[in-house]
Protein backbone atom coordinates (compact mmCIF):
# COMPACT_ATOMS: atom_id res chain seq x y z
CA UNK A 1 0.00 0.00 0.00
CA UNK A 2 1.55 3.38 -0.82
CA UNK A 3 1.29 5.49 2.16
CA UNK A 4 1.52 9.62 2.34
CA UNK A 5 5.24 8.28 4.39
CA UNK A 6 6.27 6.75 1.34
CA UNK A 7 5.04 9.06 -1.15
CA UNK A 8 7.12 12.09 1.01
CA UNK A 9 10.37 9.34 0.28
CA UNK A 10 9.55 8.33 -3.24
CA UNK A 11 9.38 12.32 -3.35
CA UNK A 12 12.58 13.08 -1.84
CA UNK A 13 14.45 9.93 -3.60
CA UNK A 14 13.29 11.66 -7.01
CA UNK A 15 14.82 14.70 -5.85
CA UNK A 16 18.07 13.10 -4.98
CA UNK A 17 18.82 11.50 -7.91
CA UNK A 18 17.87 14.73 -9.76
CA UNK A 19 20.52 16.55 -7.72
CA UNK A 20 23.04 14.21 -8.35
CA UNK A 21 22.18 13.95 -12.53
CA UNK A 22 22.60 17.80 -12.68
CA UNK A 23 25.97 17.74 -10.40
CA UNK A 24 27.39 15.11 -13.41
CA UNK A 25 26.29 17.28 -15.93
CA UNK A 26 27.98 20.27 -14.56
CA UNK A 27 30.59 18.57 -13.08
CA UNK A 28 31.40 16.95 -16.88
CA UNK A 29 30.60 21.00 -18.56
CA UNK A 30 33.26 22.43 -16.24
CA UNK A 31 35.77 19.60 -17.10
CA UNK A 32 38.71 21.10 -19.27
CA UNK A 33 39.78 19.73 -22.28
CA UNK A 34 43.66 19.24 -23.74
CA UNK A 35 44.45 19.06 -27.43
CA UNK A 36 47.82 17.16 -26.91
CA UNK A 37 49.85 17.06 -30.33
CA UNK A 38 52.18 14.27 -30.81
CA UNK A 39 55.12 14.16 -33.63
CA UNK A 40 55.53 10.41 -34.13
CA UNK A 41 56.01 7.54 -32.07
CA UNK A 42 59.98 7.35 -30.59
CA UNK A 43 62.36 9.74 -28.86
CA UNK A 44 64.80 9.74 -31.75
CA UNK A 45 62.08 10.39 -34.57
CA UNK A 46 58.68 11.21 -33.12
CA UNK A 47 57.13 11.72 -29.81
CA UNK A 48 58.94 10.22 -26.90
CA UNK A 49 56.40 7.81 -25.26
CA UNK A 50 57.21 7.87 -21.90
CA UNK A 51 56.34 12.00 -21.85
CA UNK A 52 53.10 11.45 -24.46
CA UNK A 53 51.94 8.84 -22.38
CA UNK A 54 52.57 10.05 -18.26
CA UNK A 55 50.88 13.75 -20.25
CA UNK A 56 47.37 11.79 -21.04
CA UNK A 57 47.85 10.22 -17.14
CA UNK A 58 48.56 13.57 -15.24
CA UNK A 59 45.49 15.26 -17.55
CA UNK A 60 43.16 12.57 -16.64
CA UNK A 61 44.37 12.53 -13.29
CA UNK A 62 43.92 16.21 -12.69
CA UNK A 63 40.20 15.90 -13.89
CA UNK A 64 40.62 17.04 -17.26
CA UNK A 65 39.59 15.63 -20.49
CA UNK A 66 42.29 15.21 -24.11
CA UNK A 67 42.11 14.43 -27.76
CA UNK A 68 45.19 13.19 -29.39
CA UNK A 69 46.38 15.32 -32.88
CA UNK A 70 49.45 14.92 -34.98
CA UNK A 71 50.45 16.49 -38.55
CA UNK A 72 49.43 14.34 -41.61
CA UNK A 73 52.99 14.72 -42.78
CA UNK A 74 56.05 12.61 -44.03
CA UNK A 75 58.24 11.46 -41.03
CA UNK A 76 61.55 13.32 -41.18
CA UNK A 77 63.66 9.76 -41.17
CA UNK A 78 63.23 6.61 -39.39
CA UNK A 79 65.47 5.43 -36.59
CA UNK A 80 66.34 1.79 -35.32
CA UNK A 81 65.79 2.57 -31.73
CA UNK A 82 67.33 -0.55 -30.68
CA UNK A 83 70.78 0.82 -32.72
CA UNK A 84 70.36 4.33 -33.32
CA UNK A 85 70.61 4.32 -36.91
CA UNK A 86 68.39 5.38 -40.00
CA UNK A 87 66.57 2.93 -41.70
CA UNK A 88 65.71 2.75 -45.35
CA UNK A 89 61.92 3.20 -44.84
CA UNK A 90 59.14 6.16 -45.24
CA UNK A 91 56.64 6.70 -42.57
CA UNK A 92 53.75 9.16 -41.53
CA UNK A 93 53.88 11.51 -38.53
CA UNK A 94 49.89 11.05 -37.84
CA UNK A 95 50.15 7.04 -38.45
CA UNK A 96 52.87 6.60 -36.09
CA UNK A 97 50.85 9.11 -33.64
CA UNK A 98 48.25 7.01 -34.05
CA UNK A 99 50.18 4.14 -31.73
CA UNK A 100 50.13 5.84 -29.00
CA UNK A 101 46.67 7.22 -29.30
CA UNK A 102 45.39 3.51 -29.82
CA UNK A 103 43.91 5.24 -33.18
CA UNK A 104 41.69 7.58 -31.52
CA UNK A 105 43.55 10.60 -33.21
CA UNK A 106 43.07 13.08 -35.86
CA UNK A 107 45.04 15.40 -38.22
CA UNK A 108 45.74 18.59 -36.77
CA UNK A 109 44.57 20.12 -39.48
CA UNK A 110 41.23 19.73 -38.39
CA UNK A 111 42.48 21.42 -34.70
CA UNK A 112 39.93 24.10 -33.37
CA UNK A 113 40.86 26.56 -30.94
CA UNK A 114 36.94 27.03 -29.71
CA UNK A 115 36.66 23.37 -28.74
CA UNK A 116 39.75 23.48 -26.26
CA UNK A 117 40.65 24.87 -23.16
CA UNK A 118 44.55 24.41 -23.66
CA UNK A 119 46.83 22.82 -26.31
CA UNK A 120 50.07 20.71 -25.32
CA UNK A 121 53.26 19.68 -26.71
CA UNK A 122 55.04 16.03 -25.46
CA UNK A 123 58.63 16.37 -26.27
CA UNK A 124 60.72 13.99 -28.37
CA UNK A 125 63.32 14.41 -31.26
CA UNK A 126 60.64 14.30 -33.71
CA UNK A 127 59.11 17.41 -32.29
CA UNK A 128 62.83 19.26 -33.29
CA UNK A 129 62.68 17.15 -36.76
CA UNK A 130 58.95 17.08 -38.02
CA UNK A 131 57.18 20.19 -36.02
CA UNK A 132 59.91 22.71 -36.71
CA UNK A 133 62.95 21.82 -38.64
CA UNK A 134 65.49 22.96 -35.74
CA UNK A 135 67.63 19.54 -35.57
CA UNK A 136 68.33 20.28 -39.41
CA UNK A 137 68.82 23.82 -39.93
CA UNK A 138 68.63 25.54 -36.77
CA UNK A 139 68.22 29.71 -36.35
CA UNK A 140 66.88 29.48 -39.88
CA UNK A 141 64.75 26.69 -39.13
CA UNK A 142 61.18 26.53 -40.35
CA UNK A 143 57.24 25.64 -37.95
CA UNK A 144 55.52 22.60 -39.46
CA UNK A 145 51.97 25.28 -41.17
CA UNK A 146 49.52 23.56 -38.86
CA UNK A 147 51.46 23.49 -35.55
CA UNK A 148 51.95 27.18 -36.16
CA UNK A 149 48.27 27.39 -37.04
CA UNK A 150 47.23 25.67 -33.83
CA UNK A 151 49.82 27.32 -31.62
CA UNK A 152 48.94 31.07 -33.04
CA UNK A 153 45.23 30.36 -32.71
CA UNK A 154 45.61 29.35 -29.48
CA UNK A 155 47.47 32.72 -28.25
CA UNK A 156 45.46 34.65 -29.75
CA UNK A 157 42.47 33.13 -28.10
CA UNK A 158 44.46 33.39 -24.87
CA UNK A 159 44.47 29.93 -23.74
CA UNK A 160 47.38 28.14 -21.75
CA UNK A 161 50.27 26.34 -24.53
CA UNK A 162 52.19 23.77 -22.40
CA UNK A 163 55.64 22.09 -24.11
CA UNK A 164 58.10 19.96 -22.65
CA UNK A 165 61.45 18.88 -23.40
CA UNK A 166 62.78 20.23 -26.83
CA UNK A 167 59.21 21.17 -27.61
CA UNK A 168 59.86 24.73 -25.65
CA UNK A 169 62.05 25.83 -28.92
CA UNK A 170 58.98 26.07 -31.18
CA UNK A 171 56.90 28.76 -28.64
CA UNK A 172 60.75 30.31 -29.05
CA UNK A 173 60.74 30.52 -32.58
CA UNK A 174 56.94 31.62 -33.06
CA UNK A 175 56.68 34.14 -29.88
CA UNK A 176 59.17 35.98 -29.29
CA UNK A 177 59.07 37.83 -26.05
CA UNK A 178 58.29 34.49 -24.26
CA UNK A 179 59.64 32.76 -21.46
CA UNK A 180 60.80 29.62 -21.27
CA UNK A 181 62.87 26.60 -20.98
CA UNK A 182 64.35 23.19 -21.97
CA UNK A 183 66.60 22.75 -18.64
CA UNK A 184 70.00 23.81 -19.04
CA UNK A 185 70.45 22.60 -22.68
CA UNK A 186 73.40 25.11 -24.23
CA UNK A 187 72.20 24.93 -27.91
CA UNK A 188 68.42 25.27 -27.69
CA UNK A 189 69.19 27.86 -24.89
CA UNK A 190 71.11 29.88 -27.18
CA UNK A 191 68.82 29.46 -29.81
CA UNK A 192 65.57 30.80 -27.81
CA UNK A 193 67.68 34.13 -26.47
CA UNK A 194 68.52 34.62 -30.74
CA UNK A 195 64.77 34.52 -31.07
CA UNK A 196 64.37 36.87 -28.86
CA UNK A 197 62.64 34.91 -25.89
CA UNK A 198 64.03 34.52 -22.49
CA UNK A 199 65.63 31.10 -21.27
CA UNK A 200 65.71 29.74 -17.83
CA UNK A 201 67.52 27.48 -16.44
CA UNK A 202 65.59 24.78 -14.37
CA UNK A 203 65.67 21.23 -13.26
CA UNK A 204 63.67 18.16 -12.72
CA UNK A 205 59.64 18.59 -12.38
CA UNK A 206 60.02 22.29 -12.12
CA UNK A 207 57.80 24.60 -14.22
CA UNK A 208 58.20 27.93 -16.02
CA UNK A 209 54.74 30.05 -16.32
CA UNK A 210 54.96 32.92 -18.58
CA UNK A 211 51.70 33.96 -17.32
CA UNK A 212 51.49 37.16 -19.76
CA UNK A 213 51.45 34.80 -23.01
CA UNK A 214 50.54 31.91 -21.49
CA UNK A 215 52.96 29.78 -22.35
CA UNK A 216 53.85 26.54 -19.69
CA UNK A 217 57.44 24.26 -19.99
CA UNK A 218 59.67 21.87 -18.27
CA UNK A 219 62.19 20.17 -19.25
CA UNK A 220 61.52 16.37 -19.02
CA UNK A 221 64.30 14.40 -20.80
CA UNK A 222 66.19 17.32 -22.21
CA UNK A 223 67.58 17.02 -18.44
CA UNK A 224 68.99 13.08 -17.68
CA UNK A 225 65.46 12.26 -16.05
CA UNK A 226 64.00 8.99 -15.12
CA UNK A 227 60.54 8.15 -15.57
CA UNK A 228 59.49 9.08 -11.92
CA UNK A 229 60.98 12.46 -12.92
CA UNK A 230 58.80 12.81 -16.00
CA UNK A 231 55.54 12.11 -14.76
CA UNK A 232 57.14 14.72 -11.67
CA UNK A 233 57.15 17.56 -14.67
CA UNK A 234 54.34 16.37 -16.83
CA UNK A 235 51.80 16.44 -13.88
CA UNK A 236 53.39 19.83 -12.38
CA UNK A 237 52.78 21.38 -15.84
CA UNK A 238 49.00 20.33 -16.33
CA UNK A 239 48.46 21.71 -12.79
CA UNK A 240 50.04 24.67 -13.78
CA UNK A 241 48.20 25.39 -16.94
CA UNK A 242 44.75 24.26 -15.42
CA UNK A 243 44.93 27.59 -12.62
CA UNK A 244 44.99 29.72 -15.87
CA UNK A 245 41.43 28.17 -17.83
């Protein structure tokens, strides 16, 4: 028999879960989202794995959302990673990407800076050979068109840019003015002050805000880092970038 007792509960259950549907729903419209761009699979020709990887852990972690990017361009050259020389082969920056993304990935060319709250940049020596050709021709080097599409989009939206490792020398390159850092790495150091950007000198987990442009490094494994160290500086620089969305 349903009683006026069990209406009132029936009632106030109703309520309850009503309170809680609206919480998730607000709760999942205030969660920030990353656009992480990745520039292969490998330290010595794409993305090194260890900082893509512990980058999609400390977002998720921190209670933020990502999607995974990557140019739809030819791979600079392949490396052996098990011997450290080139191989005779051709691959693609987004198809390698896609390994680490388990295929949920798209081309950056389809980036927009409306449907993101911050954009981020892994490190790896395929970020200094296929984003920006700095490995290969240095102060004259050239930005990969839609990582400086994303990157200027972003700043000009004012929303937080994180890099790490040799990513930092890109945000050199395409704003000068900036602060920022790989570590205490003598070549990319002196390469960021000829752009006109300041350099800092840091070490392990610690993070450099430029809070007037936005702009968020740390140095990873530009600094002789072990994997508790990365996901040290990874995590301290998605904290840092979240107090700024």
């Amino acid at each position: 028999m349903l009683t006026h007792a069990n209406l009132n509960y029936c009632r106030l259950g109703q309520k309850y879960f009503l309170f809680l549907a609206i919480k998730s729903s607000l709760k999942k419209r205030e969660m920030k989202k990353f656009a992480v761009v990745l520039a292969g699979c490998g330290v010595y020709d794409g993305a090194e794995i260890h900082e893509a990887t512990l980058t999609l852990l400390a977002i998720v972690k921190n209670g933020a959302s990502y999607e995974i990017f990557a140019p739809d361009i030819p791979q600079h050259h392949v490396v052996n990673h098990l011997t450290g020389k080139e191989m005779p082969e051709t691959r693609n920056v987004l198809v390698e990407s896609a390994r680490i993304a388990r295929g949920k990935i798209r081309s950056l060319d389809q980036f927009s800076p409306a449907a993101f709250d911050a954009l981020i940049f892994p490190g790896g020596f395929g970020v200094a050979k296929n984003l920006i050709t700095w490995a290969f021709e240095g102060d004259g080097c050239k930005v990969d068109v839609s990582v400086e599409k994303a990157m200027c989009s972003m700043k000009e939206a004012k929303k937080p840019i994180g890099a790490m490792c040799i990513a930092p020398v890109v945000a050199g390159k395409l704003f000068p003015g900036s602060k920022v850092t790989t570590g205490n790495d003598p070549a990319s150091a002196d390469f960021i002050r000829k752009m006109g950007s300041e350099y800092v000198i840091t070490t392990h987990g610690e993070v450099v805000a430029d809070a007037t442009n936005k702009i968020f490094t740390t140095p990873c494994y530009m600094l002789d880092a072990t994997i508790a160290d990365i996901e040290k500086g990874t995590d301290n620089l998605v904290k840092e970038m979240l107090k700024f969305m």
